[in-house]
Protein backbone atom coordinates (compact mmCIF):
# COMPACT_ATOMS: atom_id res chain seq x y z
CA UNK A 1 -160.32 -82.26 134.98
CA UNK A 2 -161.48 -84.64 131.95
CA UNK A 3 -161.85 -88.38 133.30
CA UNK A 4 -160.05 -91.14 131.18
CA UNK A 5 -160.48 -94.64 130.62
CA UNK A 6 -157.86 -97.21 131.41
CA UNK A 7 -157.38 -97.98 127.92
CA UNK A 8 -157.19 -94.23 127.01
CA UNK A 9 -154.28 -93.77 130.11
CA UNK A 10 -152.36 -97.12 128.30
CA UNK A 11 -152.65 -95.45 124.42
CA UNK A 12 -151.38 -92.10 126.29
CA UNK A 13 -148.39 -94.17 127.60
CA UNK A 14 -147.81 -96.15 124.59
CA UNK A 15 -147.78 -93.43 122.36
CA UNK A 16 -145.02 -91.59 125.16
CA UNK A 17 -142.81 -94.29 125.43
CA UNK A 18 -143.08 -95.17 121.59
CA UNK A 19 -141.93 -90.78 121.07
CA UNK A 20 -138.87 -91.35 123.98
CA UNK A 21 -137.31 -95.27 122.39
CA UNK A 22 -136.78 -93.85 118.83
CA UNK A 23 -134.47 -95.90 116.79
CA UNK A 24 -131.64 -93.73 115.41
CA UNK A 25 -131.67 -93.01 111.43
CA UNK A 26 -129.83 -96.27 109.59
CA UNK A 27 -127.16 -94.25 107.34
CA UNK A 28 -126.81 -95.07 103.97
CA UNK A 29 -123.31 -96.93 103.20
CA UNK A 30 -122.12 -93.40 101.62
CA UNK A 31 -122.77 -91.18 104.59
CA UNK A 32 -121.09 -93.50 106.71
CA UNK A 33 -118.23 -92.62 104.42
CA UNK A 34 -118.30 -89.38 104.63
CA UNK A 35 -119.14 -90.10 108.81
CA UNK A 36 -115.44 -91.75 108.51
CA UNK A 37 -113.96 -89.40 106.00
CA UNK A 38 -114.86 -86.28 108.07
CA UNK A 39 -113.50 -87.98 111.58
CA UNK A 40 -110.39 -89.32 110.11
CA UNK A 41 -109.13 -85.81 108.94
CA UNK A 42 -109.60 -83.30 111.90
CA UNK A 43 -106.07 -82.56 112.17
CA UNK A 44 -104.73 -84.29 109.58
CA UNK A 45 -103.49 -81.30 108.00
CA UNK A 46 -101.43 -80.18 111.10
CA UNK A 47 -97.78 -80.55 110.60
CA UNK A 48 -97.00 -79.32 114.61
CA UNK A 49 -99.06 -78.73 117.59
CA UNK A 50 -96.73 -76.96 120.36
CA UNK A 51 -98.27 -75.20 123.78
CA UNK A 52 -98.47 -75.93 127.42
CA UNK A 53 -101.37 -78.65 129.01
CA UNK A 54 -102.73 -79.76 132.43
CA UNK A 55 -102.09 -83.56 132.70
CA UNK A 56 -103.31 -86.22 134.99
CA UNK A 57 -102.06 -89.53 134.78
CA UNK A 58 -103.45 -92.85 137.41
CA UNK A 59 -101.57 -95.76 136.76
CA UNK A 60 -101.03 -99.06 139.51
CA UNK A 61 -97.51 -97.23 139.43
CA UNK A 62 -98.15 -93.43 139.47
CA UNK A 63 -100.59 -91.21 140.18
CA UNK A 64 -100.44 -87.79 139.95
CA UNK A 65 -101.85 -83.73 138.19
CA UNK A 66 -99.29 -81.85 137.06
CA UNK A 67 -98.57 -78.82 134.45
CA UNK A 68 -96.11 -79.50 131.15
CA UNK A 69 -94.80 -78.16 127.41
CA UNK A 70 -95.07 -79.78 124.33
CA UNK A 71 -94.11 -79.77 120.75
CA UNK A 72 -95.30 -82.78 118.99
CA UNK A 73 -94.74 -82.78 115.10
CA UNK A 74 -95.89 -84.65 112.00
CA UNK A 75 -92.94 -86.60 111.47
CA UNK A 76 -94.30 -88.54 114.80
CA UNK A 77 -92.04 -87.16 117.60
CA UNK A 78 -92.94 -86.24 120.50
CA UNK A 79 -91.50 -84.10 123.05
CA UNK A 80 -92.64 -82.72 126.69
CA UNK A 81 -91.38 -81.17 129.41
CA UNK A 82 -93.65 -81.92 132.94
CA UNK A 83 -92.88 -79.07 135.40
CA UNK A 84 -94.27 -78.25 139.00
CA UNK A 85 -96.36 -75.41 139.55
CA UNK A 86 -93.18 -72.66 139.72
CA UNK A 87 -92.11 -74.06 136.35
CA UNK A 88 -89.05 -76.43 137.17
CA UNK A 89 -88.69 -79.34 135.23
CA UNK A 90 -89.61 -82.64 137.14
CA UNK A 91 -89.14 -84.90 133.64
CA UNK A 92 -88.86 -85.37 130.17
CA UNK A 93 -90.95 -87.77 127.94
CA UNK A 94 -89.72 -88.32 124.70
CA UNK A 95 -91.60 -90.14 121.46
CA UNK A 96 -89.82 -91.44 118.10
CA UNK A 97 -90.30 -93.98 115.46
CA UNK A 98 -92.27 -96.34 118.19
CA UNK A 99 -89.96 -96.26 120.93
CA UNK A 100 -90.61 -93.71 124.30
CA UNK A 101 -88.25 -92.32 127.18
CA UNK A 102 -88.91 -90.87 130.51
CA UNK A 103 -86.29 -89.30 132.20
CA UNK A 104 -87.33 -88.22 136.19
CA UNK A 105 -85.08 -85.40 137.30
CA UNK A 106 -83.92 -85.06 140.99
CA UNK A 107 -80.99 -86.24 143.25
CA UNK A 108 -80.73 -89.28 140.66
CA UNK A 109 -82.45 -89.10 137.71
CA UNK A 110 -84.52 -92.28 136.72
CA UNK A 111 -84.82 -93.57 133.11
CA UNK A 112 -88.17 -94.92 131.67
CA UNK A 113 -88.00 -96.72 127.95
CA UNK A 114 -90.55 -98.80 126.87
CA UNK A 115 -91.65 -99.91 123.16
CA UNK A 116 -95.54 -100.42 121.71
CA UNK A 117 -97.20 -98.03 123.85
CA UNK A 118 -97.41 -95.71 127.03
CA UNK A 119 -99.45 -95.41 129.75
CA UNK A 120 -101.82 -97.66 127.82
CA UNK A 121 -101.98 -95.72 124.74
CA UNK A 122 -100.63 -97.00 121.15
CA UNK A 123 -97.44 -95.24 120.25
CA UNK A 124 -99.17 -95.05 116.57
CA UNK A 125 -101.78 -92.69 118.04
CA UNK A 126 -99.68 -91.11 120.95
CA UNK A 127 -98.31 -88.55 118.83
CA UNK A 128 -101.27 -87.50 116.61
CA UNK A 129 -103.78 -87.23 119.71
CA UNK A 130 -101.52 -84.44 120.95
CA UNK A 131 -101.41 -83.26 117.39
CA UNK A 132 -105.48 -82.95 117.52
CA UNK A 133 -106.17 -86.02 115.58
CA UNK A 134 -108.48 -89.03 115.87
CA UNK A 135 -107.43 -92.68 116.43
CA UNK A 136 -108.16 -94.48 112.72
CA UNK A 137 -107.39 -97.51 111.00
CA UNK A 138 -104.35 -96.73 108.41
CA UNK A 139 -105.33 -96.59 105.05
CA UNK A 140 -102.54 -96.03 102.96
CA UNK A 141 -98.55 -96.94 102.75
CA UNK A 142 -97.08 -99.93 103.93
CA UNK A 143 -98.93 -101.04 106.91
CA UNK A 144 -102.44 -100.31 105.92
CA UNK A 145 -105.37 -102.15 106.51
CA UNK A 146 -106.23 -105.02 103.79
CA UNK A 147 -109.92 -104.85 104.63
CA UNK A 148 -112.16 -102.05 106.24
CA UNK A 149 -115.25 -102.47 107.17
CA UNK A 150 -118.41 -100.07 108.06
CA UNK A 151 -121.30 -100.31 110.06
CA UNK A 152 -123.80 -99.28 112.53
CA UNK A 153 -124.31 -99.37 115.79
CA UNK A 154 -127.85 -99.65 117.86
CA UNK A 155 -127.10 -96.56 119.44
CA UNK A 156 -126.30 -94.87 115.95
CA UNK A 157 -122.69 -95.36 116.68
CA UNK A 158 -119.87 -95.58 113.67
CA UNK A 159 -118.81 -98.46 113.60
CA UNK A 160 -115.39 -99.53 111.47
CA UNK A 161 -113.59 -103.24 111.59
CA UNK A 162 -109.79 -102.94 110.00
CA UNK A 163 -108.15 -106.36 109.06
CA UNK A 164 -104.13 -106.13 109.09
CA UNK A 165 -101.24 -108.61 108.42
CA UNK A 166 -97.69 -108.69 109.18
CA UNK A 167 -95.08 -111.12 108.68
CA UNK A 168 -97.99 -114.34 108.88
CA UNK A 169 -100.07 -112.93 111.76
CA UNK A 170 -103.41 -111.20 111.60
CA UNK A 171 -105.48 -109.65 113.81
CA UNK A 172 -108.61 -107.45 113.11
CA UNK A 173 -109.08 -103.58 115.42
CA UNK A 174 -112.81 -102.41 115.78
CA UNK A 175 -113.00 -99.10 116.67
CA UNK A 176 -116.33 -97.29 117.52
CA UNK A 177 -117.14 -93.95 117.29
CA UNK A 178 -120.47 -92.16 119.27
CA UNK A 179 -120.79 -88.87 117.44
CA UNK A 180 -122.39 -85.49 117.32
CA UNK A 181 -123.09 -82.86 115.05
CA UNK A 182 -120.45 -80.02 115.09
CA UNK A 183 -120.37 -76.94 112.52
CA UNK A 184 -122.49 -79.22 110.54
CA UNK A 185 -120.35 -82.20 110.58
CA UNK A 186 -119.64 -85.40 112.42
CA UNK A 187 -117.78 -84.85 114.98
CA UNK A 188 -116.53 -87.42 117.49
CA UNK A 189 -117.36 -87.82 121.34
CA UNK A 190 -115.95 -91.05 122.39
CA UNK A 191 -114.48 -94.07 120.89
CA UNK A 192 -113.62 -97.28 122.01
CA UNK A 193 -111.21 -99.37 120.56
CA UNK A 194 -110.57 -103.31 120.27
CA UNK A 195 -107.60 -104.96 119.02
CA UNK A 196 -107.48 -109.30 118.41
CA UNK A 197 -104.06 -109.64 118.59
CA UNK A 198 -101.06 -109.12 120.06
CA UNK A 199 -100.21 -105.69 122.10
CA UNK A 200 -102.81 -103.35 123.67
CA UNK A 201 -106.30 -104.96 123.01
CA UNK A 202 -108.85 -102.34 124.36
CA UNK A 203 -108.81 -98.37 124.63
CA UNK A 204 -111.34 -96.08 125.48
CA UNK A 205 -111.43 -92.61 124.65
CA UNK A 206 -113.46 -89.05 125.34
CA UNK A 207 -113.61 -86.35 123.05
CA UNK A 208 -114.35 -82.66 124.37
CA UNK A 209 -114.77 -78.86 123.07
CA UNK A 210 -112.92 -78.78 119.63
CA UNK A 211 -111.23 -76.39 118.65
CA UNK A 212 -112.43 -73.64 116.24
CA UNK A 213 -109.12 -73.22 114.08
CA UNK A 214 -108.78 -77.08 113.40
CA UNK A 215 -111.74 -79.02 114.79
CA UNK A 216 -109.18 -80.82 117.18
CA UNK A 217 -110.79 -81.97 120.57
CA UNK A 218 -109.03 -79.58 123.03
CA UNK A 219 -109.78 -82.17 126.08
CA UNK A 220 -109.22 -85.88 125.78
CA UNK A 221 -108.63 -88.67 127.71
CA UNK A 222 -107.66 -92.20 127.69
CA UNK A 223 -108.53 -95.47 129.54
CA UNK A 224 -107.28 -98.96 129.15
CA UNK A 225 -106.44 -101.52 131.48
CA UNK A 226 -102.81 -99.39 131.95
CA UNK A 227 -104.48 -96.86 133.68
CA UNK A 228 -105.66 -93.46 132.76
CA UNK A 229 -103.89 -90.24 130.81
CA UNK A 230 -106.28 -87.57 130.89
CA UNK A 231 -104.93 -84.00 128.74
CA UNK A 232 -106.38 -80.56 128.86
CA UNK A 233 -104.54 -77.84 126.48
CA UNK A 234 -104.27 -74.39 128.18
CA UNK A 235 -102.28 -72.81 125.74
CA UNK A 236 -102.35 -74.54 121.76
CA UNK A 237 -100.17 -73.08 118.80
CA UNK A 238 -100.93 -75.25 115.27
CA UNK A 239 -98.22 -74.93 112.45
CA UNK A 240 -100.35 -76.34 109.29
């Protein structure tokens, strides 16, 4: 075996450590356009997402796996069915113009309305994550954004600041997307999601195996301070 110095051993270990801490490539301010472009759109073009999923939701108030149908459509409604596992219905959750409803079936059946978000999640992005869409700032209409702003992160991230107004208040949402390469585009794996202001102020959310007809993430989940929604598609039909 070859004998080496002490200095030679430190160079070898320099030189390793120097290969593993590689800065990520800084993007040029168009590619993170196109970075925000090409996350923005999976499913944008999706007009109604209908099909069966596996949900688990942990809240301090419920807890609990169960099966459930779906049809949610562009105009942002929302409706599901949760069943038990011989296919009875145990409730209904319905989603429209910002406002949701639970209805819990049984002996006496319980009703559940609440405004601004469920389970922890906006009611803006309720209805397009089961639609196979990606939380983003608004861009256009009425209650866009004034200001958007992109950077990067020091992990390579995507990072995007919105400023919004309404009626004298403003607030500003980050959101931050950690990304990979999928059929040669940016694809997103997690994001979390800030909000100075009033409502929800922090989200976080997973990403997993999109889909090959529409690039929509198949498995997601969410996290905030509500608790935890986590949604697996078994069967998905897309309308475009």
């Amino acid at each position: 075996m070859p004998s080496y110095s002490r200095l030679t051993w430190v160079a070898l270990l320099s030189t390793l450590f120097c290969a593993c801490a590689t800065t990520p490539v800084r993007r040029t301010e168009a590619e993170q356009r196109q970075a925000f472009s090409e996350i923005c759109s999976i499913g944008r073009g999706n007009q109604e997402v209908m099909g069966s999923v596996w949900m688990k939701v942990e809240t301090p108030d419920e807890k609990g796996q169960f099966p459930a149908q779906l049809k949610a459509a562009n105009s942002g409604q929302l409706n599901m069915e949760i069943t038990n596992l011989v296919g009875g219905v145990e409730a209904t959750l319905k989603i429209h113009d910002g406002h949701y409803e639970v209805k819990w079936t049984g002996r006496e059946q319980v009703v559940e309305k609440g405004t601004g978000q469920w389970r922890g999640i906006p009611l803006a992005w309720a209805v397009d994550l089961f639609l196979g869409r990606i939380p983003c700032p608004v861009t256009k209409g009425e209650r866009r954004a004034l200001k958007v702003e992109l950077d990067q992160g020091p992990e390579g991230q995507l990072i995007v600041r919105a400023l919004y107004a309404s009626h004298q208040t403003q607030w500003t949402e980050t959101f931050e997307y950690e990304m990979k390469t999928w059929a040669g585009k940016p694809w997103p794996v997690h994001l979390n999601w800030k909000k100075q202001g009033p409502g929800p102020t922090q989200v976080s959310f997973d990403f997993e195996d999109p889909s090959d007809h529409d690039a929509g993430p198949q498995k997601w989940s969410a996290v905030s301070d509500s608790g935890e929604v986590k949604i697996r598609w078994k069967d998905r039909s897309v309308s475009p």
